[in-house]
PDB file of N, CA and C in Angstrom:
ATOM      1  N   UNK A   1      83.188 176.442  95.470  1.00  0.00           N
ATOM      2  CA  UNK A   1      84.621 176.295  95.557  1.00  0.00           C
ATOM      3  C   UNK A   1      85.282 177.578  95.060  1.00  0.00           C
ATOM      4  N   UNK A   2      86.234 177.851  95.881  1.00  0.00           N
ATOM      5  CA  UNK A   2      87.029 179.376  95.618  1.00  0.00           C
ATOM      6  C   UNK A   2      87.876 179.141  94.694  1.00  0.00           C
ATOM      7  N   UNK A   3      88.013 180.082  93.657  1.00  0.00           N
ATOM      8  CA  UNK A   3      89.436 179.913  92.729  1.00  0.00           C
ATOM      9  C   UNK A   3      90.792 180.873  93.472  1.00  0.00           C
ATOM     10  N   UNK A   4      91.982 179.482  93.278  1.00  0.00           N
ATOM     11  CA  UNK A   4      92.919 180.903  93.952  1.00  0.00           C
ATOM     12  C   UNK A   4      93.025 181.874  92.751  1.00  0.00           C
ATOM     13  N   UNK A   5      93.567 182.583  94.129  1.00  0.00           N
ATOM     14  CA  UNK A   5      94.033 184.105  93.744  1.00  0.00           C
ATOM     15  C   UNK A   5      95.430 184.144  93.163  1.00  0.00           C
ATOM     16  N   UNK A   6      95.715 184.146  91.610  1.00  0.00           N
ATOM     17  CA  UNK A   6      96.778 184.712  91.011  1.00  0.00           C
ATOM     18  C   UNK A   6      97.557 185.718  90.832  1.00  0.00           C
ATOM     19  N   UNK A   7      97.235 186.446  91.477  1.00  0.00           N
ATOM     20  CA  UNK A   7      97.462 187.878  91.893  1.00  0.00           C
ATOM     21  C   UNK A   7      98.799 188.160  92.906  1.00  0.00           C
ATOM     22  N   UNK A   8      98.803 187.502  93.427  1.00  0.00           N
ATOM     23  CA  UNK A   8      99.438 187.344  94.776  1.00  0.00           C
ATOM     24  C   UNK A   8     100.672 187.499  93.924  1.00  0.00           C
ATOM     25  N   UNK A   9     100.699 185.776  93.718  1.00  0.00           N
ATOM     26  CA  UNK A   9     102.148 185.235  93.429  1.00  0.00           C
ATOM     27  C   UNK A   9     102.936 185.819  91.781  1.00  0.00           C
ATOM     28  N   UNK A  10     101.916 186.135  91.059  1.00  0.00           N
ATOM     29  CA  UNK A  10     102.480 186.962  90.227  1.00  0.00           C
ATOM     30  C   UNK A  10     103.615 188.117  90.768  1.00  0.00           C
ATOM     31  N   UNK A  11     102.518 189.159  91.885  1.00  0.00           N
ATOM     32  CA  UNK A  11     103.169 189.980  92.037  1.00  0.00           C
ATOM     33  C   UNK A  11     104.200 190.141  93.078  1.00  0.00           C
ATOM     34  N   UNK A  12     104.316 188.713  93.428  1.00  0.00           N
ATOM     35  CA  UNK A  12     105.725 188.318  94.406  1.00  0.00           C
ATOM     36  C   UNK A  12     106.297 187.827  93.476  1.00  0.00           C
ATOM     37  N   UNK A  13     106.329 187.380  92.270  1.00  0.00           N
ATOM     38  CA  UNK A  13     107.086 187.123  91.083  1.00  0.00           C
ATOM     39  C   UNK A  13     108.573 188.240  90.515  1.00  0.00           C
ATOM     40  N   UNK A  14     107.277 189.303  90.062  1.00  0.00           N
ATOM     41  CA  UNK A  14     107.481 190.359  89.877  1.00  0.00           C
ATOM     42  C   UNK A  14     108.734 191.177  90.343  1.00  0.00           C
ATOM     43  N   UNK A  15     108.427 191.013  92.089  1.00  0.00           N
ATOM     44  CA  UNK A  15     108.734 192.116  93.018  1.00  0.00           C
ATOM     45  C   UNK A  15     110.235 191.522  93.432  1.00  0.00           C
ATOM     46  N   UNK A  16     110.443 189.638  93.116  1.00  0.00           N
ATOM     47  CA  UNK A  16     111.774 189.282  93.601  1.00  0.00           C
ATOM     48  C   UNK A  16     112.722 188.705  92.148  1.00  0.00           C
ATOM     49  N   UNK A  17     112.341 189.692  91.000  1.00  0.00           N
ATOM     50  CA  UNK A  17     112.581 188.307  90.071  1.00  0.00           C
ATOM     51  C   UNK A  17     114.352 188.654  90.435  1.00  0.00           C
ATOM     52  N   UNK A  18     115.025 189.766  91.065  1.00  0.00           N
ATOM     53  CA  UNK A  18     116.483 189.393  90.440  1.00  0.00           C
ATOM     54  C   UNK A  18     116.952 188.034  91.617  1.00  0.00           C
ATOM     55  N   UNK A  19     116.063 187.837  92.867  1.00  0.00           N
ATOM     56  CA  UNK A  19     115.993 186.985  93.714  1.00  0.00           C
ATOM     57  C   UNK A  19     115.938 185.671  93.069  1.00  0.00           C
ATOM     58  N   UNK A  20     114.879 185.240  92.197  1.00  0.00           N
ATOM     59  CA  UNK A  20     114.974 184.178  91.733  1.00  0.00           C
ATOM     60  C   UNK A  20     115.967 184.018  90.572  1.00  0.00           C
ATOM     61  N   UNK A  21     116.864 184.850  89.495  1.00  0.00           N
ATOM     62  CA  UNK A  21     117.602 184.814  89.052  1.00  0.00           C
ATOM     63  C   UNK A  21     118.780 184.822  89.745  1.00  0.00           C
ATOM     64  N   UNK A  22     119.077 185.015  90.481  1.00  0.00           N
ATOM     65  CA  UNK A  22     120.467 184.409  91.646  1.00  0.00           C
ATOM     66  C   UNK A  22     120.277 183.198  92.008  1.00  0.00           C
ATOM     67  N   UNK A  23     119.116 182.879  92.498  1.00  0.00           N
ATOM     68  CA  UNK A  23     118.729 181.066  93.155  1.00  0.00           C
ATOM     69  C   UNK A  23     119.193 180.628  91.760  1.00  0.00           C
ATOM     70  N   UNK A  24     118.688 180.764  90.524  1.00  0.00           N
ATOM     71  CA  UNK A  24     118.592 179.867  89.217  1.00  0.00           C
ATOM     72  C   UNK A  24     119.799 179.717  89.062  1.00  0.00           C
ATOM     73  N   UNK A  25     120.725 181.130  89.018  1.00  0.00           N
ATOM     74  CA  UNK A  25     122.286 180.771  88.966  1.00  0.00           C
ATOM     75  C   UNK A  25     122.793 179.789  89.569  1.00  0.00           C
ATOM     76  N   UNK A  26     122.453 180.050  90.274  1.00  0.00           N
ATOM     77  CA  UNK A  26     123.101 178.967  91.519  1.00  0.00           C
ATOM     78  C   UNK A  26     122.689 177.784  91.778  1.00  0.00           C
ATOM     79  N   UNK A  27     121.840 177.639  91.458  1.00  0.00           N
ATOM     80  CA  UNK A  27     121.892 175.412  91.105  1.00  0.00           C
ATOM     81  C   UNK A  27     122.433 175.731  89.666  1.00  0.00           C
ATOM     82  N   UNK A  28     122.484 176.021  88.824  1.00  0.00           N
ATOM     83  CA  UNK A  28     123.159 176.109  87.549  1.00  0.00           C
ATOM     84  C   UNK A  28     123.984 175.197  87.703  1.00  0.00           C
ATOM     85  N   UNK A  29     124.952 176.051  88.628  1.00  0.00           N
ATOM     86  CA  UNK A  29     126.435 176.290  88.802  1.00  0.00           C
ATOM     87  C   UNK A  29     126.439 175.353  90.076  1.00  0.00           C
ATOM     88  N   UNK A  30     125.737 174.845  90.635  1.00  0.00           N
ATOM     89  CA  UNK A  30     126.067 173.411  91.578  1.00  0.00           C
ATOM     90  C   UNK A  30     125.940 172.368  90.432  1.00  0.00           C
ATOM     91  N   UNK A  31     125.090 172.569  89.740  1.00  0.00           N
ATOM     92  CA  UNK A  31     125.069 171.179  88.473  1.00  0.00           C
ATOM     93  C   UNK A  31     125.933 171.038  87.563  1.00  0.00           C
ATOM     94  N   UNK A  32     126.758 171.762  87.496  1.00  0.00           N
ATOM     95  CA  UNK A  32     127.834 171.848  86.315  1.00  0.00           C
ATOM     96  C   UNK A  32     129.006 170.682  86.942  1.00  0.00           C
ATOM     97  N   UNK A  33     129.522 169.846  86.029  1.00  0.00           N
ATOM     98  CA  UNK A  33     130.520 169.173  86.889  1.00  0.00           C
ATOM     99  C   UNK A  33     131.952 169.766  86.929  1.00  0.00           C
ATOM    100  N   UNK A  34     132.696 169.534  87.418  1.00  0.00           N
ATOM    101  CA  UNK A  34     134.043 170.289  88.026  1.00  0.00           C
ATOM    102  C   UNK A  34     135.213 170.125  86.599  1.00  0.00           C
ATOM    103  N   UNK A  35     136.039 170.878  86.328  1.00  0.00           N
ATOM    104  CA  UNK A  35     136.730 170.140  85.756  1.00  0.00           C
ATOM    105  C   UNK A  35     138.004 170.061  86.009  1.00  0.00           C
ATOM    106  N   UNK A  36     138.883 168.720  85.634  1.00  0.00           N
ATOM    107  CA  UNK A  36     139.642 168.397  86.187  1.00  0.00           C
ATOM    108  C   UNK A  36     140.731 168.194  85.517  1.00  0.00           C
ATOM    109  N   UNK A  37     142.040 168.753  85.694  1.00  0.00           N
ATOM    110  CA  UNK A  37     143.445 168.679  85.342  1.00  0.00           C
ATOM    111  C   UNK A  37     143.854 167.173  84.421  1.00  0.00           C
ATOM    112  N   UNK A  38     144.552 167.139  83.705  1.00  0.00           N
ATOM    113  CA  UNK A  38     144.620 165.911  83.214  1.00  0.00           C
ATOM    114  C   UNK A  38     146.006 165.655  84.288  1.00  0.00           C
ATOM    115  N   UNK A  39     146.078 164.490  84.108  1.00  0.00           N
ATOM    116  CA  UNK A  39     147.533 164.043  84.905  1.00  0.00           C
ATOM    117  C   UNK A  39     148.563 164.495  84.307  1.00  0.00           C
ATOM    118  N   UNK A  40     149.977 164.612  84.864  1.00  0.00           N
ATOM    119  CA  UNK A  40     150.871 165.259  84.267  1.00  0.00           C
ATOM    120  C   UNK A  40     151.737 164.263  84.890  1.00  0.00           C
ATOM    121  N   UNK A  41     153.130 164.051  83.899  1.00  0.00           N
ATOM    122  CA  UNK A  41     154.241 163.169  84.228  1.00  0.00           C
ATOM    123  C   UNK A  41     154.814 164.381  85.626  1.00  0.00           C
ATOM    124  N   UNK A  42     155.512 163.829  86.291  1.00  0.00           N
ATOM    125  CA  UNK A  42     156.454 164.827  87.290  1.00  0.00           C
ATOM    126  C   UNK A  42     157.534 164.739  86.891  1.00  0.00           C
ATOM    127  N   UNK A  43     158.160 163.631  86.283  1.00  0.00           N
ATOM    128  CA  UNK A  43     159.772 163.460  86.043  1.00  0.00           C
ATOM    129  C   UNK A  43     160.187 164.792  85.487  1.00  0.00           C
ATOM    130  N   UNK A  44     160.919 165.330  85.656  1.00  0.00           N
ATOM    131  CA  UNK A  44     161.182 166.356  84.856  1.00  0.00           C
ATOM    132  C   UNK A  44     160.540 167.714  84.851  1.00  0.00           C
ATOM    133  N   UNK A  45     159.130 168.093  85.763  1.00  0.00           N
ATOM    134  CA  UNK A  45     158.327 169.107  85.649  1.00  0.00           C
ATOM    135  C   UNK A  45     159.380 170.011  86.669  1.00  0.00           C
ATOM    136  N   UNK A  46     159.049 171.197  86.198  1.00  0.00           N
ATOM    137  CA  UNK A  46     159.990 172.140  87.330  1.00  0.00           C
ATOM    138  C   UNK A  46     158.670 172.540  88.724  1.00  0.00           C
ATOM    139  N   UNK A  47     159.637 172.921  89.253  1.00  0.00           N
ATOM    140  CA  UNK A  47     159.600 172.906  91.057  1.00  0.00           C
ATOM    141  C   UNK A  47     158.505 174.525  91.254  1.00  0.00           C
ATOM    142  N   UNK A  48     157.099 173.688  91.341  1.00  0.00           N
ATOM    143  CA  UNK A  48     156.546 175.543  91.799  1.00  0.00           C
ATOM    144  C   UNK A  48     156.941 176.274  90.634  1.00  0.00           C
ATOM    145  N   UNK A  49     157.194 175.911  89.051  1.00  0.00           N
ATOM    146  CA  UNK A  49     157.551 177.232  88.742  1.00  0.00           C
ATOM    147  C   UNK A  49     158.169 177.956  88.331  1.00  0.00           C
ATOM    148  N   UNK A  50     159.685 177.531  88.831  1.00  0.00           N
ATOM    149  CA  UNK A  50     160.210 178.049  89.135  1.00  0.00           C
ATOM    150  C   UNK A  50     161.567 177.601  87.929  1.00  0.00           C
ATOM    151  N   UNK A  51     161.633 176.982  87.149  1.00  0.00           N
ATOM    152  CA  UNK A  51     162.378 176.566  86.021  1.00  0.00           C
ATOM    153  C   UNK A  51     163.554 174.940  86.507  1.00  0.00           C
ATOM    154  N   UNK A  52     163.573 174.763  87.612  1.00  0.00           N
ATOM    155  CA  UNK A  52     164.301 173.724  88.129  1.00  0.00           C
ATOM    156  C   UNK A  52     163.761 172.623  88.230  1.00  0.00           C
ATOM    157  N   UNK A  53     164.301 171.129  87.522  1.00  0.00           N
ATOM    158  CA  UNK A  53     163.632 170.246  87.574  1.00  0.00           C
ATOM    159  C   UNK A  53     163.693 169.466  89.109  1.00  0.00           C
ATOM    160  N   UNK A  54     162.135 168.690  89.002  1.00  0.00           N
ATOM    161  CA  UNK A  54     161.613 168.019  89.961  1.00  0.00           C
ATOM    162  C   UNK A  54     162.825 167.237  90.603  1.00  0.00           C
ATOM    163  N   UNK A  55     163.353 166.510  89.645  1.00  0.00           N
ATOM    164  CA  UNK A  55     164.554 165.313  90.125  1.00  0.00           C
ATOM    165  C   UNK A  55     165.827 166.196  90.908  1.00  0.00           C
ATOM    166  N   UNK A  56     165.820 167.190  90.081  1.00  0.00           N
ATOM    167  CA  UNK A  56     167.190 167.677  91.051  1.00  0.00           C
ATOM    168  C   UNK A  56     166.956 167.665  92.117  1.00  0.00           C
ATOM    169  N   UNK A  57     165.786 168.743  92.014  1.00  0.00           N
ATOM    170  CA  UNK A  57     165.376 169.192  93.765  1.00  0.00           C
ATOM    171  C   UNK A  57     165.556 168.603  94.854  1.00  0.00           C
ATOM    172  N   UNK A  58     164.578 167.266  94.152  1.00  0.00           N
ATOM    173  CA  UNK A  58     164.347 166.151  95.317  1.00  0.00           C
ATOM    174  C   UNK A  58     165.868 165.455  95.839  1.00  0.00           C
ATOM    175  N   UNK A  59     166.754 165.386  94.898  1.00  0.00           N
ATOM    176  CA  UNK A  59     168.070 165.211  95.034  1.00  0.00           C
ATOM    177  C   UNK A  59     168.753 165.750  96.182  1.00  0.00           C
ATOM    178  N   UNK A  60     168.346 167.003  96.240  1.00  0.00           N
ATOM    179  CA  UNK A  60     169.014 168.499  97.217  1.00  0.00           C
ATOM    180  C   UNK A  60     168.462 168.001  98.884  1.00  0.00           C
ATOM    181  N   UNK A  61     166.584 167.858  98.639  1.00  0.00           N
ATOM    182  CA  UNK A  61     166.376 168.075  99.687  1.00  0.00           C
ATOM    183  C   UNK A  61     166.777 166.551 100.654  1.00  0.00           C
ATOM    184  N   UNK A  62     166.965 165.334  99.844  1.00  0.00           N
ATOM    185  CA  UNK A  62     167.450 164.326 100.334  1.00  0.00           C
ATOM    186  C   UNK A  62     168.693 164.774 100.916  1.00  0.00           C
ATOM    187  N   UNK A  63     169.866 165.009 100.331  1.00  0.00           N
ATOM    188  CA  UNK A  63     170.640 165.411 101.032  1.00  0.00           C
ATOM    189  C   UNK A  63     170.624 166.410 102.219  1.00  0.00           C
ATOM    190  N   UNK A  64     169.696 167.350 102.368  1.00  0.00           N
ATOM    191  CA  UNK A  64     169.585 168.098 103.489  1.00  0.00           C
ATOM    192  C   UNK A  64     168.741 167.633 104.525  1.00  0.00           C
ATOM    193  N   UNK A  65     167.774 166.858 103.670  1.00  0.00           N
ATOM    194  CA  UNK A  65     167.292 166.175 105.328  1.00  0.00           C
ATOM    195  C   UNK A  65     167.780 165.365 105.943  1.00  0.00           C
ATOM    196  N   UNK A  66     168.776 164.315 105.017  1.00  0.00           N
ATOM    197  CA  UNK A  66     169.615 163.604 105.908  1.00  0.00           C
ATOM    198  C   UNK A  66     170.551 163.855 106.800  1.00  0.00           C
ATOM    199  N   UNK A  67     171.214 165.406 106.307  1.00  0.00           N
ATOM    200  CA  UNK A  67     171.862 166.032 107.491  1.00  0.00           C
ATOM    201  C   UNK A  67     170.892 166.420 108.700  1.00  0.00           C
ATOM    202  N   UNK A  68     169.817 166.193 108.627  1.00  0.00           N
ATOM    203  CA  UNK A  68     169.163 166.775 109.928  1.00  0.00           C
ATOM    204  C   UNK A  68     169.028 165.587 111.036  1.00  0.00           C
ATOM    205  N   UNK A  69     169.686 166.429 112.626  1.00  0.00           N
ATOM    206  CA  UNK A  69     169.589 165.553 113.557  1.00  0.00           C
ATOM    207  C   UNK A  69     168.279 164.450 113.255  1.00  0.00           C
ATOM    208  N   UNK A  70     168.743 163.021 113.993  1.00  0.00           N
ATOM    209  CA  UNK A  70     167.552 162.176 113.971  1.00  0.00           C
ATOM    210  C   UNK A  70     166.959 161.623 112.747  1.00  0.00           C
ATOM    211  N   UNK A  71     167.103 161.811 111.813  1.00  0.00           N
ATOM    212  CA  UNK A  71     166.823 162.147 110.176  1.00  0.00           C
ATOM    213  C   UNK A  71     166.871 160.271 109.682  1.00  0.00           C
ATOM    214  N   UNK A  72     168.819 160.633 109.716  1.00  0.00           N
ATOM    215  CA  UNK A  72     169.196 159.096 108.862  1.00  0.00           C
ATOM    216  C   UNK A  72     169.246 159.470 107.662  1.00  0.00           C
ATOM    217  N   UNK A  73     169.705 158.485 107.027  1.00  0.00           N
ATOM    218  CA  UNK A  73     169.249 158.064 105.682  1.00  0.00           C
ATOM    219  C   UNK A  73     167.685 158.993 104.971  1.00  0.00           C
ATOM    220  N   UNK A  74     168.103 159.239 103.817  1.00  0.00           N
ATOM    221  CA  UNK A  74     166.287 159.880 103.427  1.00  0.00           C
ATOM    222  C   UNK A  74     166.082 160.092 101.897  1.00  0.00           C
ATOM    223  N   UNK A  75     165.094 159.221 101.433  1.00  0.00           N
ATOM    224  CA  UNK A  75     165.011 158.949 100.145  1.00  0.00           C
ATOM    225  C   UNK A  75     164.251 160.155  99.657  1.00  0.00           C
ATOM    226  N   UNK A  76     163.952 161.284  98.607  1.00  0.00           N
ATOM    227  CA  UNK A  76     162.779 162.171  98.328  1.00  0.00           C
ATOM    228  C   UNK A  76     161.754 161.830  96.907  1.00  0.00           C
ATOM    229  N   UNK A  77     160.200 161.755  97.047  1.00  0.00           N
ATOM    230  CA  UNK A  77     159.509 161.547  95.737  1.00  0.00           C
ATOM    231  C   UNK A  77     159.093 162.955  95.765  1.00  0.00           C
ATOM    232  N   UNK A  78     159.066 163.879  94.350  1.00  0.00           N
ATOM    233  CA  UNK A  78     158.434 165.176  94.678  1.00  0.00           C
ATOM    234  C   UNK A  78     157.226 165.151  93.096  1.00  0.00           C
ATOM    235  N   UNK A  79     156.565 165.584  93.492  1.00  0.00           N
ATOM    236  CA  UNK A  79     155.837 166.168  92.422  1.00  0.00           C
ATOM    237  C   UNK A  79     154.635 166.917  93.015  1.00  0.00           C
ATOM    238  N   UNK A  80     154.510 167.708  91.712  1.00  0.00           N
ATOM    239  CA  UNK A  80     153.460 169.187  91.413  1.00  0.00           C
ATOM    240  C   UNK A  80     152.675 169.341  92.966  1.00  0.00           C
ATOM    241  N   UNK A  81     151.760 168.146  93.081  1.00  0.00           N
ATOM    242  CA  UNK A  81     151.252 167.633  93.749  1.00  0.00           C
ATOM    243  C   UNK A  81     151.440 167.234  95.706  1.00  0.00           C
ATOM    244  N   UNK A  82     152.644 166.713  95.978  1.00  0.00           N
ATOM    245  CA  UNK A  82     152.516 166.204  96.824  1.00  0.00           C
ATOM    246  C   UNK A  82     154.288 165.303  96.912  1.00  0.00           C
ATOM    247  N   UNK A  83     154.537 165.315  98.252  1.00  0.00           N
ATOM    248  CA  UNK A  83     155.759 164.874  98.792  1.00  0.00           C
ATOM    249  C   UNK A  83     155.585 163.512  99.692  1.00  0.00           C
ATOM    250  N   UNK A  84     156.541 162.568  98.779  1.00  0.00           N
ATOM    251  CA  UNK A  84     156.740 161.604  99.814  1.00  0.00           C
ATOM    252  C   UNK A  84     158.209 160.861 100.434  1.00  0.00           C
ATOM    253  N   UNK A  85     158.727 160.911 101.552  1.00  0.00           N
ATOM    254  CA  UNK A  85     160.032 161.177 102.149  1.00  0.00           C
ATOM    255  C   UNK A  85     159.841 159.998 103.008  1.00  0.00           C
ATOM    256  N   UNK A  86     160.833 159.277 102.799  1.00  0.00           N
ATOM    257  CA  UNK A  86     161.417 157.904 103.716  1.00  0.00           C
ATOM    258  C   UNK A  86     162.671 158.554 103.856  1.00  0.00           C
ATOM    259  N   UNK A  87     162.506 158.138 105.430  1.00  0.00           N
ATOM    260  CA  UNK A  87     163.676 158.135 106.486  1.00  0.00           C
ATOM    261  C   UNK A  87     163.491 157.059 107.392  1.00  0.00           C
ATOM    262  N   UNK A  88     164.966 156.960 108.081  1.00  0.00           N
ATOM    263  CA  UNK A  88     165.657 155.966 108.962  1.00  0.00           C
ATOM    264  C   UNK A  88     164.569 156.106 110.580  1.00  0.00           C
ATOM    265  N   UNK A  89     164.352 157.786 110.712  1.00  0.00           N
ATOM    266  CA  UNK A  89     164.215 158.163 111.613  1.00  0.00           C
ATOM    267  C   UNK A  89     162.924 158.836 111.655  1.00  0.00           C
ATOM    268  N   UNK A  90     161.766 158.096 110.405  1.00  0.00           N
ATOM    269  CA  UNK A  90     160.337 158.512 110.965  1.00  0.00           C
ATOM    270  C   UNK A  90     159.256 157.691 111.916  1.00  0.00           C
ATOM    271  N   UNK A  91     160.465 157.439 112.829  1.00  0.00           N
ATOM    272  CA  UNK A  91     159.321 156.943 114.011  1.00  0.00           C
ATOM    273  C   UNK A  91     159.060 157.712 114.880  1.00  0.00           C
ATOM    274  N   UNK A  92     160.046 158.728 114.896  1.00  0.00           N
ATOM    275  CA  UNK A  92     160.041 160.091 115.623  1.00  0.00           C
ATOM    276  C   UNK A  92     159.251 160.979 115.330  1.00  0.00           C
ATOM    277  N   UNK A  93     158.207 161.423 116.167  1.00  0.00           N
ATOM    278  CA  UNK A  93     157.108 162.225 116.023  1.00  0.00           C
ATOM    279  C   UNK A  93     158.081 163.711 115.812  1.00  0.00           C
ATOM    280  N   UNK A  94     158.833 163.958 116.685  1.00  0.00           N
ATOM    281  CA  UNK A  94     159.614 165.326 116.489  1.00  0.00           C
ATOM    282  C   UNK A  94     160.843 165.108 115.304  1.00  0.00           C
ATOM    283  N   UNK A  95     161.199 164.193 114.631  1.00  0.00           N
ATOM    284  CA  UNK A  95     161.847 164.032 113.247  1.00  0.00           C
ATOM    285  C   UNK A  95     160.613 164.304 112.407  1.00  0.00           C
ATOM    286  N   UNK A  96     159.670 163.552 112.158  1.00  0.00           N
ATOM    287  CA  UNK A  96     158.705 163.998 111.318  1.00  0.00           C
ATOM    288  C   UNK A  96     157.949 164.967 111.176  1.00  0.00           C
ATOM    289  N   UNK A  97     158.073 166.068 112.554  1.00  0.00           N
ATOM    290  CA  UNK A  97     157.300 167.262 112.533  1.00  0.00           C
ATOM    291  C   UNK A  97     158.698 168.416 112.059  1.00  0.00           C
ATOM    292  N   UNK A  98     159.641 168.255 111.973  1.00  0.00           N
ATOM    293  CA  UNK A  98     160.886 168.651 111.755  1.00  0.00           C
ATOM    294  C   UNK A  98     161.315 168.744 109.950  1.00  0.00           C
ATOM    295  N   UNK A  99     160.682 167.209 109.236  1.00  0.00           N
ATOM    296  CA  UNK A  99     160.989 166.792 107.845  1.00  0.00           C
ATOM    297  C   UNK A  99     159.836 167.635 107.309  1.00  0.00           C
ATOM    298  N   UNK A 100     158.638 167.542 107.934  1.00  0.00           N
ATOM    299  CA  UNK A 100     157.441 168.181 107.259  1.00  0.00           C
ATOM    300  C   UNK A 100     157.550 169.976 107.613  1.00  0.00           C
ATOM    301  N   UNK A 101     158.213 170.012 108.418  1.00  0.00           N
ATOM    302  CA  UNK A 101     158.384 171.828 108.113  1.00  0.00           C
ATOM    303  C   UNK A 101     159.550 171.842 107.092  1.00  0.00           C
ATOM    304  N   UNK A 102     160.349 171.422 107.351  1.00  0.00           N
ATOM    305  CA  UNK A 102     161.278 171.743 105.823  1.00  0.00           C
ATOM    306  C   UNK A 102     161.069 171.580 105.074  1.00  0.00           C
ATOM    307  N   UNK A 103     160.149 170.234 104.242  1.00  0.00           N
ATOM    308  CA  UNK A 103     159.821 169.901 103.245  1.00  0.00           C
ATOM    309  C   UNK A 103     159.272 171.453 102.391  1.00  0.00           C
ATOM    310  N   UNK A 104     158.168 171.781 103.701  1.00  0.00           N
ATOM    311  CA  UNK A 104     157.268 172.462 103.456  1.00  0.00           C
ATOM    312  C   UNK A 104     157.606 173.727 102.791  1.00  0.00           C
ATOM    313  N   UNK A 105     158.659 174.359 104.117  1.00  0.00           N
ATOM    314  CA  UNK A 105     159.351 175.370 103.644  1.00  0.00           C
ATOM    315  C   UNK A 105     160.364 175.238 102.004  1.00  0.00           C
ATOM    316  N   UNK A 106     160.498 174.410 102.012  1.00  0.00           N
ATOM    317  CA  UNK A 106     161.637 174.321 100.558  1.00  0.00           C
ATOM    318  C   UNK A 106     160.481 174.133  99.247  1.00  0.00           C
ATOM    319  N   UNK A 107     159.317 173.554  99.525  1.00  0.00           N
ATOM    320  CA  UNK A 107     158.861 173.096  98.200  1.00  0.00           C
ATOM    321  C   UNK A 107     157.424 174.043  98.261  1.00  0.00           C
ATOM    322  N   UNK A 108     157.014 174.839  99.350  1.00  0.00           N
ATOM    323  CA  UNK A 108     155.955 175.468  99.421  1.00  0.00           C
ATOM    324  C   UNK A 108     154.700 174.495  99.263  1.00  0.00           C
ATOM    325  N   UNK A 109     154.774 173.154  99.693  1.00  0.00           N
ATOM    326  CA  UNK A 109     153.962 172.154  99.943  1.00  0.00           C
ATOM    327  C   UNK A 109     152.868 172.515 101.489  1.00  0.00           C
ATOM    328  N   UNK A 110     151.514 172.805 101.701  1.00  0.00           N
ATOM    329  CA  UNK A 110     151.076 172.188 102.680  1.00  0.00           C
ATOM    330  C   UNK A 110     151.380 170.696 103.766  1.00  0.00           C
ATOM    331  N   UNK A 111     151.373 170.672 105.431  1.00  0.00           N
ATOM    332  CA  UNK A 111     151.831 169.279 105.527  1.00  0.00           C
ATOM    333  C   UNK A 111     150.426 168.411 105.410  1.00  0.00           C
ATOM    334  N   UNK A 112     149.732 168.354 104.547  1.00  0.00           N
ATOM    335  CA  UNK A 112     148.321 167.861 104.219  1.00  0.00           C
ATOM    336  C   UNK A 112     149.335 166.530 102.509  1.00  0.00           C
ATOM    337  N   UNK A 113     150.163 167.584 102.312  1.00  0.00           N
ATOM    338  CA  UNK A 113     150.646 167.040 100.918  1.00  0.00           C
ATOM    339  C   UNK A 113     151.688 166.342 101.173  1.00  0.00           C
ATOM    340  N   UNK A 114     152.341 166.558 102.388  1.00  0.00           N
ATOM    341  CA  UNK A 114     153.813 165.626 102.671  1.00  0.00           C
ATOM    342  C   UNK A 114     153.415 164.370 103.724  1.00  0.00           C
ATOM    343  N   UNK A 115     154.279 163.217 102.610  1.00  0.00           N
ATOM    344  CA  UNK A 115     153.921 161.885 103.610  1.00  0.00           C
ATOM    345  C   UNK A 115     155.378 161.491 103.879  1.00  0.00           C
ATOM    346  N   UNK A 116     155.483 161.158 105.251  1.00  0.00           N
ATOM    347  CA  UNK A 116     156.230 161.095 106.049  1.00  0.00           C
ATOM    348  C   UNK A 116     156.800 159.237 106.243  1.00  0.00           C
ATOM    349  N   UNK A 117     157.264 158.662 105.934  1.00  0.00           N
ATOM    350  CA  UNK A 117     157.440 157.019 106.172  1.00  0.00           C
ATOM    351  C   UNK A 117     158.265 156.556 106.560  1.00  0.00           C
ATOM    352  N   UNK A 118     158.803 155.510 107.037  1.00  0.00           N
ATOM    353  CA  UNK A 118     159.952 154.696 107.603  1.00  0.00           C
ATOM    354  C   UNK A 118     160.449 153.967 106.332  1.00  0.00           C
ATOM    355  N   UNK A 119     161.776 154.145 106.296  1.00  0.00           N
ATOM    356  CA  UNK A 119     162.927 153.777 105.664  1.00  0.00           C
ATOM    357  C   UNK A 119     163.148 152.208 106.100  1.00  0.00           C
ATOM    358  N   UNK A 120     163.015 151.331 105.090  1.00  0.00           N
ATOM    359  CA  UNK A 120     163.365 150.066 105.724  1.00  0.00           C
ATOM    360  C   UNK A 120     164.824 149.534 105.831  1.00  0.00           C
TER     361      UNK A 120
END
C-alpha cells in the first residue's frame, strides 16, 4: 500500500496561502449576523435630514397632492422609512404613477417605499 504524497499539497498550501486567506475572510464575514437599526419613533423625526419635522411635511405634501388633477382628497403617513398616501383617486393607474413621482421627488423616497391606497 502506497503512502500519499504530502508534498504536493503542502506546497499548494504554501504557493496560495493569500488565496486561502481571502476564502477564510469571506465565510467569516458571511457568518457574522447583520446588524440592525433599532426602531425609531417618526413623529417628529426630521425629513431626510434636513431639520423639518416629519408631521409638517406630510401636512404640505397632502395639500399638494390634493391639488393634483384626479388626486381628491389625500391623507399623508411619512417616515424615515417609507410613504403611505390615501387618495380619493387611487384607482387610477396614471393618478398613482403621478402621486408616486411626487412623493418621490419631494421626500427622496424610492417608489419601492411609497404605498399608494384608496381613500374610503
Amino acid at each position: 500500500m502506497k503512502t500519499p504524497d504530502l508534498k504536493r499539497p503542502a506546497a499548494w498550501l504554501a504557493k496560495n496561502k493569500l488565496l486561502l486567506l481571502a476564502l477564510a475572510l469571506g465565510i467569516v464575514l458571511l457568518l457574522m449576523p447583520a446588524r440592525e437599526k433599532p426602531a425609531q419613533k417618526t413623529e417628529g423625526l426630521p425629513l431626510k435630514s434636513t431639520g423639518v419635522l416629519l408631521s409638517e411635511e406630510a401636512g404640505r405634501l397632502a395639500l399638494t397632492l390634493s391639488n393634483m388633477q384626479g388626486v381628491g382628497e389625500a391623507q399623508v403617513l411619512l417616515s424615515e422609512s417609507g410613504a403611505v398616501i390615501l387618495c380619493e383617486g387611487a384607482d387610477s393607474a396614471q393618478v398613482r404613477l403621478s402621486v408616486i413621482r411626487a412623493v418621490s421627488a419631494f421626500t427622496g423616497l424610492g417608489s419601492d417605499e411609497i404605498v399608494i391606497a384608496k381613500l374610503k
